[in-house]
Every structure is written in structure tokens, then in C-alpha cells.
C-alpha atoms as a PDB file:
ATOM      1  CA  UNK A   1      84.305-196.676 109.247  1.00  0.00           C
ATOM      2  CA  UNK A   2      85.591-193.101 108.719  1.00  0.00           C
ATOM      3  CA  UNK A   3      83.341-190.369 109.669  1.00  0.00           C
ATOM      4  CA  UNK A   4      84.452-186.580 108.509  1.00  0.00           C
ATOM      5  CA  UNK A   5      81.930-185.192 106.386  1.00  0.00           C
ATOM      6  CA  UNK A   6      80.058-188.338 105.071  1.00  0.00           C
ATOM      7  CA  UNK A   7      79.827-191.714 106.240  1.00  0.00           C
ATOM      8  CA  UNK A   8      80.934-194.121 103.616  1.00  0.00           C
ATOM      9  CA  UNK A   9      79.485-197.828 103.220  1.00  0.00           C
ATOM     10  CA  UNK A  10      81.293-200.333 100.288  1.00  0.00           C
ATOM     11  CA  UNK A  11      78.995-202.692  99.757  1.00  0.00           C
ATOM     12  CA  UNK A  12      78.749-203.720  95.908  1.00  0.00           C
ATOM     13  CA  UNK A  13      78.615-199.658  96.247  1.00  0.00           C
ATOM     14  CA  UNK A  14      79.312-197.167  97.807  1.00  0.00           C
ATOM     15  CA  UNK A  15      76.674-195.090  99.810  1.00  0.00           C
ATOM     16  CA  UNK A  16      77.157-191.706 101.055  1.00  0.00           C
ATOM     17  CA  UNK A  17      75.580-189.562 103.900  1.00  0.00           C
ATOM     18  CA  UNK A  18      76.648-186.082 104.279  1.00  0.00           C
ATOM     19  CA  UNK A  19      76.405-184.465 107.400  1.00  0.00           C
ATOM     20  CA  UNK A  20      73.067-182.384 106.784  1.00  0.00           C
ATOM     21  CA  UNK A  21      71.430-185.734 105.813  1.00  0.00           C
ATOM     22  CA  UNK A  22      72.382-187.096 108.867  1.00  0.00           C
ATOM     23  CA  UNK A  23      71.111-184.620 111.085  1.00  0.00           C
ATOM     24  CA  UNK A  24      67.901-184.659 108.722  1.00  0.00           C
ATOM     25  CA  UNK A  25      67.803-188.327 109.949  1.00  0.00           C
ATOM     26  CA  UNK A  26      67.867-187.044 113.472  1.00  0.00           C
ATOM     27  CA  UNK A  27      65.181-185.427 112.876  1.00  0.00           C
ATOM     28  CA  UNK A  28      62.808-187.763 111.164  1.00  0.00           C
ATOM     29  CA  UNK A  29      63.022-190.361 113.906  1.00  0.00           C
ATOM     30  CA  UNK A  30      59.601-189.595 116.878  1.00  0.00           C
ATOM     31  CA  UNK A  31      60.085-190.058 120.375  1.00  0.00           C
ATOM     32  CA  UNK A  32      57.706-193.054 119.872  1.00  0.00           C
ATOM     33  CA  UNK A  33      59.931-194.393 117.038  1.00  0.00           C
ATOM     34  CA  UNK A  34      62.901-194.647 119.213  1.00  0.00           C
ATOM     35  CA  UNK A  35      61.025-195.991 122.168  1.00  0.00           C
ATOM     36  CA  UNK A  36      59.159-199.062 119.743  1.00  0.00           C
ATOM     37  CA  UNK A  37      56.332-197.272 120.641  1.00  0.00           C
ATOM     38  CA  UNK A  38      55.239-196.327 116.617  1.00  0.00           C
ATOM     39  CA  UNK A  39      54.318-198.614 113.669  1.00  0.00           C
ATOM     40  CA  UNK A  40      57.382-198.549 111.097  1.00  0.00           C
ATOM     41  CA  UNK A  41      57.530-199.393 107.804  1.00  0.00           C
ATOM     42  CA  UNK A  42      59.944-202.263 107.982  1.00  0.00           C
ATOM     43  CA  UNK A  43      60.608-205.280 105.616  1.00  0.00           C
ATOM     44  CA  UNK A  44      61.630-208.784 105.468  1.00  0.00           C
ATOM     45  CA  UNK A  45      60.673-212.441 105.363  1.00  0.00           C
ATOM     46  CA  UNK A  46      60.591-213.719 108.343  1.00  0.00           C
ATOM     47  CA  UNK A  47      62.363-210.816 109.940  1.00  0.00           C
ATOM     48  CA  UNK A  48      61.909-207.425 109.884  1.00  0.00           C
ATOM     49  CA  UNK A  49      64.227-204.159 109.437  1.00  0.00           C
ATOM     50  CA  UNK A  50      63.507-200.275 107.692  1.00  0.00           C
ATOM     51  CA  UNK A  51      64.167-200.068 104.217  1.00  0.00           C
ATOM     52  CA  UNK A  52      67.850-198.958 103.824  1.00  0.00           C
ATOM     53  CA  UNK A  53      69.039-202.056 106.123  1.00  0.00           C
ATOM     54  CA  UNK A  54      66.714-204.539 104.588  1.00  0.00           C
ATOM     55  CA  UNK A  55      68.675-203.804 101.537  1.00  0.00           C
ATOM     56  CA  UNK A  56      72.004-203.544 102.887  1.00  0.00           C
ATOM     57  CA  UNK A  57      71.317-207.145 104.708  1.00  0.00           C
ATOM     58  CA  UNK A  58      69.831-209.177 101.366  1.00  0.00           C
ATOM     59  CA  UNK A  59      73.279-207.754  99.898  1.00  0.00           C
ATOM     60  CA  UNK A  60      75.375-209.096 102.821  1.00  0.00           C
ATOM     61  CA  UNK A  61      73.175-212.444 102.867  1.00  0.00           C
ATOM     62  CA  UNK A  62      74.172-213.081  99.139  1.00  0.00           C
ATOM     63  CA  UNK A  63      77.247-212.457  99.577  1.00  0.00           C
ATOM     64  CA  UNK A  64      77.934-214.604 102.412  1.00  0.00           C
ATOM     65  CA  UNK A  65      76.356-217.726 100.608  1.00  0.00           C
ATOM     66  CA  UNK A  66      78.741-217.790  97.808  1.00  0.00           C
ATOM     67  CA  UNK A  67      81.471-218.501 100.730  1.00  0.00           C
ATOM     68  CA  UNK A  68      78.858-221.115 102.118  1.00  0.00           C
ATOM     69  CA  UNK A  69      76.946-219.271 104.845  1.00  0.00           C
ATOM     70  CA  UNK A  70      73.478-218.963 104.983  1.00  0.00           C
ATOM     71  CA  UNK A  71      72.657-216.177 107.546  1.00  0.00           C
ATOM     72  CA  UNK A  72      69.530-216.709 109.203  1.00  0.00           C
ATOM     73  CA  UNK A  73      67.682-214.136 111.379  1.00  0.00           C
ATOM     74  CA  UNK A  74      67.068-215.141 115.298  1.00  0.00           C
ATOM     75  CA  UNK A  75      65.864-211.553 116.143  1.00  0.00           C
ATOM     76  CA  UNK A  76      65.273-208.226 114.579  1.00  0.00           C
ATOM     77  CA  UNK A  77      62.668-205.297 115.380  1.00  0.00           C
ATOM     78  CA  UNK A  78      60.840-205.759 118.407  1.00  0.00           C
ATOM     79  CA  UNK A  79      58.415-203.291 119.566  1.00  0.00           C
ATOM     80  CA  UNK A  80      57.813-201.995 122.904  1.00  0.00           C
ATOM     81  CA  UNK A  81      55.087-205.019 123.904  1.00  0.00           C
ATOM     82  CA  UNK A  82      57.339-207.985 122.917  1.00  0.00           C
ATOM     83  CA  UNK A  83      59.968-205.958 124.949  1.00  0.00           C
ATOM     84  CA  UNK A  84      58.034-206.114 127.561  1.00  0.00           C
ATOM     85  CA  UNK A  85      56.931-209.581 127.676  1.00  0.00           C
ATOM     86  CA  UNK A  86      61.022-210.539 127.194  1.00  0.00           C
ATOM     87  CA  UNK A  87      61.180-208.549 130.542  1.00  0.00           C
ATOM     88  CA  UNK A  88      58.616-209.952 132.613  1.00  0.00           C
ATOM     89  CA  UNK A  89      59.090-213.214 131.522  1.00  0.00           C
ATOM     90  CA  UNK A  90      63.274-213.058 132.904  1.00  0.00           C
ATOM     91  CA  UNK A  91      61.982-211.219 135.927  1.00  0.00           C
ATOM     92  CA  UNK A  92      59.417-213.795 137.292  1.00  0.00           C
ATOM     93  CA  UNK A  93      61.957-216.279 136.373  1.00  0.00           C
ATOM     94  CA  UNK A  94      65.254-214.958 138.681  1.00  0.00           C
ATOM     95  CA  UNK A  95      62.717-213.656 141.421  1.00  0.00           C
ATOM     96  CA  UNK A  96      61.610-217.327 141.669  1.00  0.00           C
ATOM     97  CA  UNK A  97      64.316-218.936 141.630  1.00  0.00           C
ATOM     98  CA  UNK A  98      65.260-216.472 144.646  1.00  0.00           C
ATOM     99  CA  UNK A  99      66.661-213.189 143.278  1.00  0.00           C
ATOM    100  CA  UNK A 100      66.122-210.187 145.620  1.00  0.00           C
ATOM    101  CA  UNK A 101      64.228-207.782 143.077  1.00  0.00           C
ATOM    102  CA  UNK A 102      67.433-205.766 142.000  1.00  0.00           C
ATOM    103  CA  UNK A 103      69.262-208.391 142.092  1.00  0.00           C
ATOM    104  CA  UNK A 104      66.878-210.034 138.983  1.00  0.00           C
ATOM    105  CA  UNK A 105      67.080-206.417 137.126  1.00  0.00           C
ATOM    106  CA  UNK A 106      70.587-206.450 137.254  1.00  0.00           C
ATOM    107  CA  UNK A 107      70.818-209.823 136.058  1.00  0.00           C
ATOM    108  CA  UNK A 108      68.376-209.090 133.337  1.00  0.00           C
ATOM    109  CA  UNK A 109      70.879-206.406 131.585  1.00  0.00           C
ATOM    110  CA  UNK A 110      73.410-208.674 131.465  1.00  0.00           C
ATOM    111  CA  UNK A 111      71.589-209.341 128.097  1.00  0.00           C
ATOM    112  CA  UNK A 112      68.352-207.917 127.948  1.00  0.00           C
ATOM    113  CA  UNK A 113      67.169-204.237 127.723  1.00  0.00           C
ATOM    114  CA  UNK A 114      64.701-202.185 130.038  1.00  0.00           C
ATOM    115  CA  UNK A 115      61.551-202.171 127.436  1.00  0.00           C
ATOM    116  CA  UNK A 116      61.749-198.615 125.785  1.00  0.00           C
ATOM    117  CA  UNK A 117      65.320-198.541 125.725  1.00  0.00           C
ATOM    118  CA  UNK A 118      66.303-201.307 123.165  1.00  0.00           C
ATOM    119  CA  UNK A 119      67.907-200.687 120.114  1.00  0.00           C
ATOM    120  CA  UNK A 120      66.060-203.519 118.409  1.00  0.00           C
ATOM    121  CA  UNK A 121      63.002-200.949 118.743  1.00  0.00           C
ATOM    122  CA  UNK A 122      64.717-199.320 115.399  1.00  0.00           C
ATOM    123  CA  UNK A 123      64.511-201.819 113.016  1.00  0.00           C
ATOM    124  CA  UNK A 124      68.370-201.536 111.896  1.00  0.00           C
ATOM    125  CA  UNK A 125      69.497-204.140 114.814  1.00  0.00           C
ATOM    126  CA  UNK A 126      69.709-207.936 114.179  1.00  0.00           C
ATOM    127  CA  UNK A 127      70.752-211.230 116.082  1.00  0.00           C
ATOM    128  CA  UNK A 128      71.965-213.479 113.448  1.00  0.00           C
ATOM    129  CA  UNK A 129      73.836-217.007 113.245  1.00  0.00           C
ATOM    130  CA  UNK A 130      75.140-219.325 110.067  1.00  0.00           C
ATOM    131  CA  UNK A 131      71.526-221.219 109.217  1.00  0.00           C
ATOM    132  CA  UNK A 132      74.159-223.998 107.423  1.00  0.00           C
ATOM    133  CA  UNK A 133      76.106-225.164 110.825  1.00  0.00           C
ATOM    134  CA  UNK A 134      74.749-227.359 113.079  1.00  0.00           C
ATOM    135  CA  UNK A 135      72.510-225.668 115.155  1.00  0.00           C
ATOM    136  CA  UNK A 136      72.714-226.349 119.299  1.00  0.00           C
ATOM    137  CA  UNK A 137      70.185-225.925 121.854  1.00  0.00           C
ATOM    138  CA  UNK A 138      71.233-222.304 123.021  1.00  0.00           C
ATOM    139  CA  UNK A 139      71.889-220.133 119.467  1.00  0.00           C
ATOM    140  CA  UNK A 140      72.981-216.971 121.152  1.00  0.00           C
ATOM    141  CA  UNK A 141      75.947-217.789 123.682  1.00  0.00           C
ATOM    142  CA  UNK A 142      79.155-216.415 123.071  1.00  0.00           C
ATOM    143  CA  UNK A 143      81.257-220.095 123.072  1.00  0.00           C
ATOM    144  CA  UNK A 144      79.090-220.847 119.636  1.00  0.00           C
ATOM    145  CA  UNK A 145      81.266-218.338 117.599  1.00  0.00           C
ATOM    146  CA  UNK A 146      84.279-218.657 119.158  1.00  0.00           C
ATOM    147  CA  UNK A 147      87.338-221.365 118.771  1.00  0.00           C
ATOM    148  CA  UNK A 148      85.979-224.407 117.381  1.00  0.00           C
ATOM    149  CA  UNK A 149      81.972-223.513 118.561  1.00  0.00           C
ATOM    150  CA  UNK A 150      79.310-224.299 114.951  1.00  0.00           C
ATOM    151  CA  UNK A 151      79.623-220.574 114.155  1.00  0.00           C
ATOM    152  CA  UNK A 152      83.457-219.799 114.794  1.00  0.00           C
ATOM    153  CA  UNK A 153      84.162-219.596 110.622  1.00  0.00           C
ATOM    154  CA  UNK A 154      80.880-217.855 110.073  1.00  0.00           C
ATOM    155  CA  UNK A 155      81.909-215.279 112.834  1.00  0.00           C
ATOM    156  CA  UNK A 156      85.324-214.848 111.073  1.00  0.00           C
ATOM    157  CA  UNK A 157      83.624-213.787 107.563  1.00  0.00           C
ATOM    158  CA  UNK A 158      81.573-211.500 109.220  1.00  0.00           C
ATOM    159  CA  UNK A 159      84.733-209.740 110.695  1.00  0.00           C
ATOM    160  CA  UNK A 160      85.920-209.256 107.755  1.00  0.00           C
ATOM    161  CA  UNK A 161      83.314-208.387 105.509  1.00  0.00           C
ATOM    162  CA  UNK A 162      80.333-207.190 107.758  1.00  0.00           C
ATOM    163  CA  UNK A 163      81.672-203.571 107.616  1.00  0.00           C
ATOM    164  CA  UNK A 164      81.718-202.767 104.252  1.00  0.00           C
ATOM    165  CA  UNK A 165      77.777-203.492 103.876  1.00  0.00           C
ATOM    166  CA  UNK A 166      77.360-201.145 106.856  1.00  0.00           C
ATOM    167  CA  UNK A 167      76.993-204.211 109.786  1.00  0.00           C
ATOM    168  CA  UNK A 168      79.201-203.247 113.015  1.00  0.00           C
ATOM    169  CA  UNK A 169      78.758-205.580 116.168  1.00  0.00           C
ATOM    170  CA  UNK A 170      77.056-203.766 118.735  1.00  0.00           C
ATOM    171  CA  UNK A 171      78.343-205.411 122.197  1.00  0.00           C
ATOM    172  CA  UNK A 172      82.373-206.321 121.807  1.00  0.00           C
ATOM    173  CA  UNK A 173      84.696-208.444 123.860  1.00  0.00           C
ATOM    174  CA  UNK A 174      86.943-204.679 124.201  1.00  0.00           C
ATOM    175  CA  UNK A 175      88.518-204.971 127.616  1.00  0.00           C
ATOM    176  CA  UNK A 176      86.741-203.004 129.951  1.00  0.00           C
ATOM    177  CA  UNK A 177      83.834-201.967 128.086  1.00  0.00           C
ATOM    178  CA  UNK A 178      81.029-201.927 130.583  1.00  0.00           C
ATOM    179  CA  UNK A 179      76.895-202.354 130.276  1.00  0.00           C
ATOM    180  CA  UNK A 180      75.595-205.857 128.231  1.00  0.00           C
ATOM    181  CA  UNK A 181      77.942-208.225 128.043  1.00  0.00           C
ATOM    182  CA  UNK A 182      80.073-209.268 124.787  1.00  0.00           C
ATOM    183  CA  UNK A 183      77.147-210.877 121.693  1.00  0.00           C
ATOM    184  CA  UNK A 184      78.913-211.921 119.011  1.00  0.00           C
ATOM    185  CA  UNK A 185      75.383-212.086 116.844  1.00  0.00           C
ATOM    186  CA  UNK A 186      74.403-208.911 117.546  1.00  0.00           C
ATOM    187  CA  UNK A 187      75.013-206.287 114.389  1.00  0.00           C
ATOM    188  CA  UNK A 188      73.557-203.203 113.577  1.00  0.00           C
ATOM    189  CA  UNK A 189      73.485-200.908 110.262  1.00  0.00           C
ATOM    190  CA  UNK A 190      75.352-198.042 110.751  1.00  0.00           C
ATOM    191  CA  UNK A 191      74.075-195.350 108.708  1.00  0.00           C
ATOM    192  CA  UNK A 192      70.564-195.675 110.080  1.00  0.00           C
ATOM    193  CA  UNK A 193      71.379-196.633 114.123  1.00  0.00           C
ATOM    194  CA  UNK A 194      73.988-193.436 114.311  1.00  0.00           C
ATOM    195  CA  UNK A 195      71.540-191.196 113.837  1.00  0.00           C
ATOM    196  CA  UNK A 196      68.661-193.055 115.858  1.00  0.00           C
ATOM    197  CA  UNK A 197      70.920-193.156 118.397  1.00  0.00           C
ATOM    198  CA  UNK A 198      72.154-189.327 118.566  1.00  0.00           C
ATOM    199  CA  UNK A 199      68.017-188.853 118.290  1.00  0.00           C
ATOM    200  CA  UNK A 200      67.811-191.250 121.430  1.00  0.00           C
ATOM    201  CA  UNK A 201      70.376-189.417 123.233  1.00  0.00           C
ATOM    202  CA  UNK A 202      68.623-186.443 122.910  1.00  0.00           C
ATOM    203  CA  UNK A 203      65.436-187.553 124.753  1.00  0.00           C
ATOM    204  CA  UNK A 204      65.238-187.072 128.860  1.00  0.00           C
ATOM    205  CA  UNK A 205      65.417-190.696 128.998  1.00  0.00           C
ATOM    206  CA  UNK A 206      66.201-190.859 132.767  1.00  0.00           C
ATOM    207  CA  UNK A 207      62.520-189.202 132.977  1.00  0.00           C
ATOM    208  CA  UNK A 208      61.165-192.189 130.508  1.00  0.00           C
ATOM    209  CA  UNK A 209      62.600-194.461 132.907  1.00  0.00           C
ATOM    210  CA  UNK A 210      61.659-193.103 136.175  1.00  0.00           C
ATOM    211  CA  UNK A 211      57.802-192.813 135.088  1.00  0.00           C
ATOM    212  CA  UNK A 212      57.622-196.554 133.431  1.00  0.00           C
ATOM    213  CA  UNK A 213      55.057-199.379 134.747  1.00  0.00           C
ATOM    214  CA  UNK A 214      57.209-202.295 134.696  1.00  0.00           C
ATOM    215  CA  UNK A 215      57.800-205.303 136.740  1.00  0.00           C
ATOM    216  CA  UNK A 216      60.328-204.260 139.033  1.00  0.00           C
ATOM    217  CA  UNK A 217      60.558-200.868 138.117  1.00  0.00           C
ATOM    218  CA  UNK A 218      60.309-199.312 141.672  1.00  0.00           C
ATOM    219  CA  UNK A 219      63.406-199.919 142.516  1.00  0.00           C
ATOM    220  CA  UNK A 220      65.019-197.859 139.198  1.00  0.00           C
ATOM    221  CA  UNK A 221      66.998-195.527 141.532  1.00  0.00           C
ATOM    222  CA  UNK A 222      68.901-192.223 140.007  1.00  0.00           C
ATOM    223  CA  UNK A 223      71.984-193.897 140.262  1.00  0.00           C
ATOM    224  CA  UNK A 224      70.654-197.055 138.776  1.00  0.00           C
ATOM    225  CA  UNK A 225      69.559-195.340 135.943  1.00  0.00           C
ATOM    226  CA  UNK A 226      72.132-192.578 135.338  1.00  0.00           C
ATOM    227  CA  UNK A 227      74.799-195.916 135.027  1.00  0.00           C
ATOM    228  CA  UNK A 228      72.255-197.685 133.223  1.00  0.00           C
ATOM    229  CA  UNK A 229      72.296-195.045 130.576  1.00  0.00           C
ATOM    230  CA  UNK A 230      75.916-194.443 130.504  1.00  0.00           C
ATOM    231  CA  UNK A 231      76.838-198.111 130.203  1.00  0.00           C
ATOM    232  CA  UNK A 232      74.448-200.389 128.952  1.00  0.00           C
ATOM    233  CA  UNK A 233      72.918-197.482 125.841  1.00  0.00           C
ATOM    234  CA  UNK A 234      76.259-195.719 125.220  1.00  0.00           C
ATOM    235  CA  UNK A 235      79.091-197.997 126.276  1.00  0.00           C
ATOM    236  CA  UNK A 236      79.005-199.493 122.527  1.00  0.00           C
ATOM    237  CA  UNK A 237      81.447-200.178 119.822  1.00  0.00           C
ATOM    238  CA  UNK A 238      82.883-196.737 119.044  1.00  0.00           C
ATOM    239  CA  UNK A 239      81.937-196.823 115.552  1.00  0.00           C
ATOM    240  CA  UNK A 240      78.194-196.750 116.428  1.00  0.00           C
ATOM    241  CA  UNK A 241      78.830-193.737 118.598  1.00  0.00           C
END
């Protein structure tokens, strides 16, 4: 994706968004919004996502059945409460099984986001897989869409074509990017995250952090969260940036 004066999106189309849009987007997007904290307007069957990448998706989902691939939807928006409950329910599992408290947190974000922080809060993130290949026990692990794993081909069309309906993986396999770890089924649309995120950004989120009620959450030092912040929210593919 090129990114001077307008972002540009080929999809069946082409769709445009200048520079004073964008920051208009900035603008439109509440604290609560960014945090899964409001009540969007979002659309789907089954799934849910704002209006611009509802549209952009049912365009890349028709697409990608004419080569034979029938995306299907594991996750989408998720508000602040199913966050939450994601969070908990990891964190009383490692402290049973006999994590030290930070050592469950930090093996929570190999994967999983402090609630508040997640871009699946903005309704333009999705986890998706080929709803046509076999289908094994664990959807979401990164062997599935890799070498000969059920969703290696439908991985390889969304390389290629993914982009030009505004879809960029999130979380690559770049050498030494840092934060989550690599999720090959995790895509976001572009021309509504950027902005979200640049509105995120803006937000003292290291003061959202330090005043949260969360299992575990006493032991969010400064450090913790200033790497937190620059690794896990920012250390993205560069195009979302």
C-alpha cells in the first residue's frame, strides 16, 4: 500500500482517502470506541465489522470462492466484556497450572491482548480460515497455514490478493518483530484501523492501563507497560502503521 496523499484500495475499485479525511477519521473515533467500551454500528452474519470493512470483506469473500475458498469468520469485534472474560479465563488457567502471576500475563500476550487494548475492539480486525478445508481441532495455530497444514493454499491467495481489498495481516513472521507472536489469520482493513490506530496512539494509554481492575493487573509495572505498548500495540506490519 502506498501512502502520500491518499491511501489507495483496488478492490473491484478503487477507493480513495485523502489526507483531511483521514485525520477526520481520527477524529470521529471516542476514547470509548477505541477501548470496546461504546456500542458500534457494525454488520455481518455471524460476524461483525463497521460498515466500510463489512463491504470490503463480502467483496474479498466472493472473490475468493470463485478460486474455491470459502472464508469463514472465527473472530471479529469483541467488546471490552468478552475481552475480559478471554483474559480471566487464560489467567486462572496458567496460574493453576503453576504460573507465578507475571509469569501467566506474559504468557497471555503471546496471543491475547490486555482487555481495552485490542484491536478487535474496532470492528475492522478479523481471524479468518478457508471454511472448505478440513477443519482440525486447534483453527488458529500457525502450522495450519503453512507447508502442507489444511489452510497452506488458502493462506497463499490471501497473500496475493488480500491487499488490494484493503486486508493486511496484522502479526507477521518479519524477523525480529517483537510483541504477539506471528497469526497468519489475523487481517485487518486498512483504511479504517490506520486511523483508529493513530486515534489510539493518541490516548495516555499507560494511564488506562495503570488504573484497570483486572485479574492480575497489580503487577502492570511502568516498564511492563511502556514495552507492552511499544511492542505488542505498535510493533505491527508497517503498512498498518
Amino acid at each position: 500500500m502506498v501512502r502520500r496523499d491518499f491511501i489507495s484500495i483496488s478492490a473491484l475499485g478503487v477507493i480513495g482517502v485523502s489526507l483531511s479525511s483521514f485525520s477526520m477519521l481520527q477524529s470521529e473515533f471516542s476514547k470509548d470506541d477505541l477501548m470496546g467500551k461504546s456500542n458500534p454500528s457494525l454488520f455481518g452474519d455471524g460476524y461483525k465489522l463497521r460498515k466500510d470493512a463489512y463491504e470490503a470483506f463480502l467483496k474479498m469473500k466472493t472473490e475468493a470462492l470463485k478460486s474455491g475458498f470459502k472464508i469463514k469468520v472465527v473472530s471479529s469485534y469483541r467488546n471490552y466484556a468478552h475481552q475480559n472474560r478471554i483474559w480471566e479465563r487464560k489467567y486462572k488457567k496458567f496460574t493453576t497450572q503453576g504460573l507465578s502471576p507475571i509469569k501467566a500475563i506474559q504468557k497471555i500476550i503471546e496471543y491475547s491482548t490486555i482487555p481495552g487494548t485490542s484491536r478487535h475492539h474496532w470492528g475492522t480486525d478479523l481471524d479468518i480460515v478457508d471454511g472448505n478445508a478440513p477443519q482440525p481441532k486447534g483453527l488458529l495455530l500457525a502450522e495450519n497455514f503453512e507447508g502442507d497444514g489444511p489452510f497452506c493454499k488458502f493462506k497463499e491467495w490471501m497473500d496475493k490478493h488480500a491487499n488490494s481489498f484493503g486486508f493486511y495481516l496484522v502479526y507477521t513472521n518479519k524477523e525480529n518483530r517483537k510483541g504477539f507472536k506471528y497469526e497468519p489469520w489475523h487481517y485487518s482493513y486498512a483504511p479504517l484501523s490506520i486511523p483508529m490506530l493513530k486515534a489510539y496512539q493518541k490516548l495516555d494509554i499507560a494511564k488506562e492501563l495503570k488504573k484497570v481492575n483486572l485479574l492480575g493487573s497489580n503487577f502492570f509495572s511502568e516498564d511492563f507497560i511502556k514495552q507492552y505498548i511499544t511492542e505488542n500495540i505498535s510493533d505491527i506490519n508497517p503498512e498498518l502503521l
